[in-house]
Protein backbone atom coordinates (compact mmCIF):
# COMPACT_ATOMS: atom_id res chain seq x y z
CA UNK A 1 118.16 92.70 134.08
CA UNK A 2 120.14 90.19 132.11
CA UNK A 3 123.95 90.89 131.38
CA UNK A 4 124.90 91.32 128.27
CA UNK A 5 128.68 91.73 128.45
CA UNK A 6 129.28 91.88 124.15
CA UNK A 7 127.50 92.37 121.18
CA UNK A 8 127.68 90.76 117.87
CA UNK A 9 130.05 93.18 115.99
CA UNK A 10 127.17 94.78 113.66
CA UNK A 11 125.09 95.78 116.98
CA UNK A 12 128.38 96.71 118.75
CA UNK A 13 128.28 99.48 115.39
CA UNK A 14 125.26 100.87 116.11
CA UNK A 15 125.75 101.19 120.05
CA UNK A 16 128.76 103.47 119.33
CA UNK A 17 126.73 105.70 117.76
CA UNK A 18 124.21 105.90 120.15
CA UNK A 19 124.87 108.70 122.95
CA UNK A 20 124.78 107.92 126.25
CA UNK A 21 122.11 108.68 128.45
CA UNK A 22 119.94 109.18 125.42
CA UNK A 23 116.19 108.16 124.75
CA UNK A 24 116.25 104.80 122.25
CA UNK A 25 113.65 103.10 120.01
CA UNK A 26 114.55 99.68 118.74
CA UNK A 27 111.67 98.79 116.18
CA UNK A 28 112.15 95.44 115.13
CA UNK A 29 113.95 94.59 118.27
CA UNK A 30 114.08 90.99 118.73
CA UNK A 31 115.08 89.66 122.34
CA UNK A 32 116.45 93.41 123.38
CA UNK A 33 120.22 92.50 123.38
CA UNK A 34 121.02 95.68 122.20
CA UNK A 35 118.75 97.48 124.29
CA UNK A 36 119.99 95.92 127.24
CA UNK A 37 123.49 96.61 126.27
CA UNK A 38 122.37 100.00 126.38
CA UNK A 39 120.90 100.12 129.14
CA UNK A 40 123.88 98.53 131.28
CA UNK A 41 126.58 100.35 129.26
CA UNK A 42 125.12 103.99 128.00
CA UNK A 43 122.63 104.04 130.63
CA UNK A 44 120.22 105.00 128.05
CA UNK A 45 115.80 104.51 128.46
CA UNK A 46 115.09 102.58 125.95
CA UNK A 47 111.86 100.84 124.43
CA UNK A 48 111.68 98.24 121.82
CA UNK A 49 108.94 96.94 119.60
CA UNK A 50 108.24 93.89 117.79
CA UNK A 51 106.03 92.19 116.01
CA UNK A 52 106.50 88.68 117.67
CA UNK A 53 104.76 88.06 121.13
CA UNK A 54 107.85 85.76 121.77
CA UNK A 55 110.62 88.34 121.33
CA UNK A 56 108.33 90.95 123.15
CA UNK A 57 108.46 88.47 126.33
CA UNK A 58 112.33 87.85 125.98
CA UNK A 59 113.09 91.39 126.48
CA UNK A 60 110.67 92.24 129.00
CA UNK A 61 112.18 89.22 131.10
CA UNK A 62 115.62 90.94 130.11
CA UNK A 63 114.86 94.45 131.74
CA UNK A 64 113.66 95.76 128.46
CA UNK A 65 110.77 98.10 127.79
CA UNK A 66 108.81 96.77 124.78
CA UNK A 67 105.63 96.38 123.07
CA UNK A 68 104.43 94.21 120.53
CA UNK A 69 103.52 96.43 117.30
CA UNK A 70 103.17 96.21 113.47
CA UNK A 71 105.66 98.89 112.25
CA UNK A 72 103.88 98.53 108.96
CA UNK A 73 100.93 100.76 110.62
CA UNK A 74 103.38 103.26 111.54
CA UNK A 75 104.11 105.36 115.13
CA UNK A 76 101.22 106.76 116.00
CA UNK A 77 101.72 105.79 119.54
CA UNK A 78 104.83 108.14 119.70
CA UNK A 79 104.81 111.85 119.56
CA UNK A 80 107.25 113.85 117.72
CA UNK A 81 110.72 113.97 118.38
CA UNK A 82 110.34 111.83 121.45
CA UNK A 83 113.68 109.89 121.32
CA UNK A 84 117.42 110.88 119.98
CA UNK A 85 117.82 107.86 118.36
CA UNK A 86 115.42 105.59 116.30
CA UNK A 87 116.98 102.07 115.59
CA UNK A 88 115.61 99.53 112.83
CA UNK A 89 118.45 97.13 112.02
CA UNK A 90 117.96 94.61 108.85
CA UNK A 91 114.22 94.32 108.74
CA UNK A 92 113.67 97.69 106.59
CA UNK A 93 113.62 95.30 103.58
CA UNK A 94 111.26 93.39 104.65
CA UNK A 95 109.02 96.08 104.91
CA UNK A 96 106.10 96.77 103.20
CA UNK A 97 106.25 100.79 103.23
CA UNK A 98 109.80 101.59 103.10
CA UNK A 99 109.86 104.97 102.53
CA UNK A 100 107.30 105.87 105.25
CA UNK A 101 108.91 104.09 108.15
CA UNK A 102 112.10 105.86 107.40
CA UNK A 103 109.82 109.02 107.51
CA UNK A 104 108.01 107.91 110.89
CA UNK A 105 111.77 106.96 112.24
CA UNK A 106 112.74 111.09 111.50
CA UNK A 107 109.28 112.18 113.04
CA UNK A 108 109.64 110.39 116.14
CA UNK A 109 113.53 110.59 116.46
CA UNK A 110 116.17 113.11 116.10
CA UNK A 111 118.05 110.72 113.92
CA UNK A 112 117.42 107.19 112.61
CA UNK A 113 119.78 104.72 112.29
CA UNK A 114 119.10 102.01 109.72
CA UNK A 115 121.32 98.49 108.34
CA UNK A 116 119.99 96.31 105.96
CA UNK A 117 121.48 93.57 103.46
CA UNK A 118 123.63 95.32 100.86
CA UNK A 119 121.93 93.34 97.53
CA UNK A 120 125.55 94.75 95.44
CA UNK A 121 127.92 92.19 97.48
CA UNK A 122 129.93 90.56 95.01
CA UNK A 123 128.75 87.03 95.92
CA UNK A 124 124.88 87.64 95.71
CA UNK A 125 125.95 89.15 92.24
CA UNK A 126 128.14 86.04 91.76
CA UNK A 127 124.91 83.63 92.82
CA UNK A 128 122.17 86.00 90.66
CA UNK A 129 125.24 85.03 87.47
CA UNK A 130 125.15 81.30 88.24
CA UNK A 131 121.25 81.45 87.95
CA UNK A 132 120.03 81.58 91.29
CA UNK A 133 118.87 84.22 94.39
CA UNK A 134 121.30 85.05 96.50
CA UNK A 135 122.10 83.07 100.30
CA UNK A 136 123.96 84.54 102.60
CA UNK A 137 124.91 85.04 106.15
CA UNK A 138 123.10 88.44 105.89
CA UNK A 139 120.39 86.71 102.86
CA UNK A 140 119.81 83.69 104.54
CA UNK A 141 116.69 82.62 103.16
CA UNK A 142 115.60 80.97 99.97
CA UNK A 143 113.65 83.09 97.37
CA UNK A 144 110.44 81.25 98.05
CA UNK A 145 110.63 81.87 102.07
CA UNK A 146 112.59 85.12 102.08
CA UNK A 147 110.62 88.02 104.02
CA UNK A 148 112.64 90.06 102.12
CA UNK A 149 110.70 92.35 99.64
CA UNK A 150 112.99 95.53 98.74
CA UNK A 151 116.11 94.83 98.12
CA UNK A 152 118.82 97.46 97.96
CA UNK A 153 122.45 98.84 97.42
CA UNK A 154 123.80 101.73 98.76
CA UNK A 155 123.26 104.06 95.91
CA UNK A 156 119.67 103.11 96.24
CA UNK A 157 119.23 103.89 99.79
CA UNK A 158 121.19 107.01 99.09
CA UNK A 159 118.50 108.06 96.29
CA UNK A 160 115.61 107.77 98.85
CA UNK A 161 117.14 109.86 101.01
CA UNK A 162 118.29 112.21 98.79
CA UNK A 163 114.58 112.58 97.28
CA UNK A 164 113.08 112.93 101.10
CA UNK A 165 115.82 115.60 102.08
CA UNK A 166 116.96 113.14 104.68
CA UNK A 167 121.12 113.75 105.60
CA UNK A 168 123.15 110.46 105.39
CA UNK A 169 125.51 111.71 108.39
CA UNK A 170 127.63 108.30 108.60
CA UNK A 171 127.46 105.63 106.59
CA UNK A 172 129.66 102.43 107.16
CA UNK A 173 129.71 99.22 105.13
CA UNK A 174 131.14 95.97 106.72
CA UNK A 175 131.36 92.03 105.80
CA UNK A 176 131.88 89.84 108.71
CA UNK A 177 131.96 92.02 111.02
CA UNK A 178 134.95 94.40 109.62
CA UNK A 179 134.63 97.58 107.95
CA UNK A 180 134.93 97.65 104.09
CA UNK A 181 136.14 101.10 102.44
CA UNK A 182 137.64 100.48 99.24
CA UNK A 183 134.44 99.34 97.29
CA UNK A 184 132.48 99.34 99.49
CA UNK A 185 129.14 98.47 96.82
CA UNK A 186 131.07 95.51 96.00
CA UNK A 187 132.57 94.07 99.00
CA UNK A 188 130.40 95.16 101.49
CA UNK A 189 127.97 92.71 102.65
CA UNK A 190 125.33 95.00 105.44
CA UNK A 191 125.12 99.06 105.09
CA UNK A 192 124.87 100.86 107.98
CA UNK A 193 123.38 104.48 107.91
CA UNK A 194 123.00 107.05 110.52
CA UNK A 195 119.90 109.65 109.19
CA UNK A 196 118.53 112.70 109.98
CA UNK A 197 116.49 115.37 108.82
CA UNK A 198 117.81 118.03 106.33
């Protein structure tokens, strides 16, 4: 297994919620640093999944349990309540069925814990005024490449929660890589929610 000594300081956010010696799913998972953090640090069993062959091979040559997958045709493959924690970090926007993978996360997990681009940061508003889509370090595509289909703010990820009686249980907001609480909407650049049910 590869070492992974630190994590970029939004992953670093969602490994301190994570329990140790928990079960993890990482959907969306990329190259399984943060599963391998995981797995070195919280000594948690962990399985990723992604859509890319690529990334799939990168974390199984890193120690890390994964499959390839479409998360747009949903968990079937795991039963209820099989992990603790259910991870999908900045790719529920470029999803296709938003609302049920947050509802497959909550099946299959005890809680879910999702990040995506916060579309209210001041300078995508600021870029959107001057006439054009937003770029960003968390944006960082142009509107005619972007896999980005549902954009959001807070209060909108909030709502579909609220209308799924899904519990927002933590919810931090930072811009590179330090925690914003005084506007948060405004000044905030990537959300981070922890879920679960009711």
């Amino acid at each position: 297994m590869s070492n992974v000594t630190q994590l970029r300081p939004d992953l670093q956010l969602i490994a301190d919620w994570i329990a140790p010696d928990s079960r993890v799913l990482d959907l969306g998972c990329g190259d399984g640093q943060l599963l391998a953090w995981l797995q070195q640090q919280k000594k948690v069993l962990g399985y990723g999944v992604d859509f890319d062959v690529a990334n799939v091979v990168r974390c199984v040559s890193a120690g890390v349990n994964a499959i390839q997958g479409d998360l747009e045709a949903g968990l079937a493959e795991f039963e209820d309540q099989r992990f603790e924690h259910v991870v999908l970090s900045q790719t529920i926007q470029a999803m296709q069925h938003t609302e049920e993978i947050l509802l497959e996360m909550l099946r299959v997990g005890r809680e879910a814990i999702v990040t995506f681009p916060n579309f209210g940061y001041w300078r995508n508003r600021w870029q959107i005024m001057q006439g054009h889509m937003p770029v960003s370090e968390t944006m960082p595509y142009q509107w005619y490449n972007t896999p980005n289909i549902h954009w959001c703010m807070l209060g909108d990820f909030e709502a579909l929660c609220a209308k799924n009686r899904i519990r927002v249980l933590e919810r931090v907001v930072m811009d590179q890589g330090r925690r914003i609480n005084v506007l948060p909407n405004l000044r905030g650049s990537l959300a981070f929610y922890r879920v679960g049910r009711g």
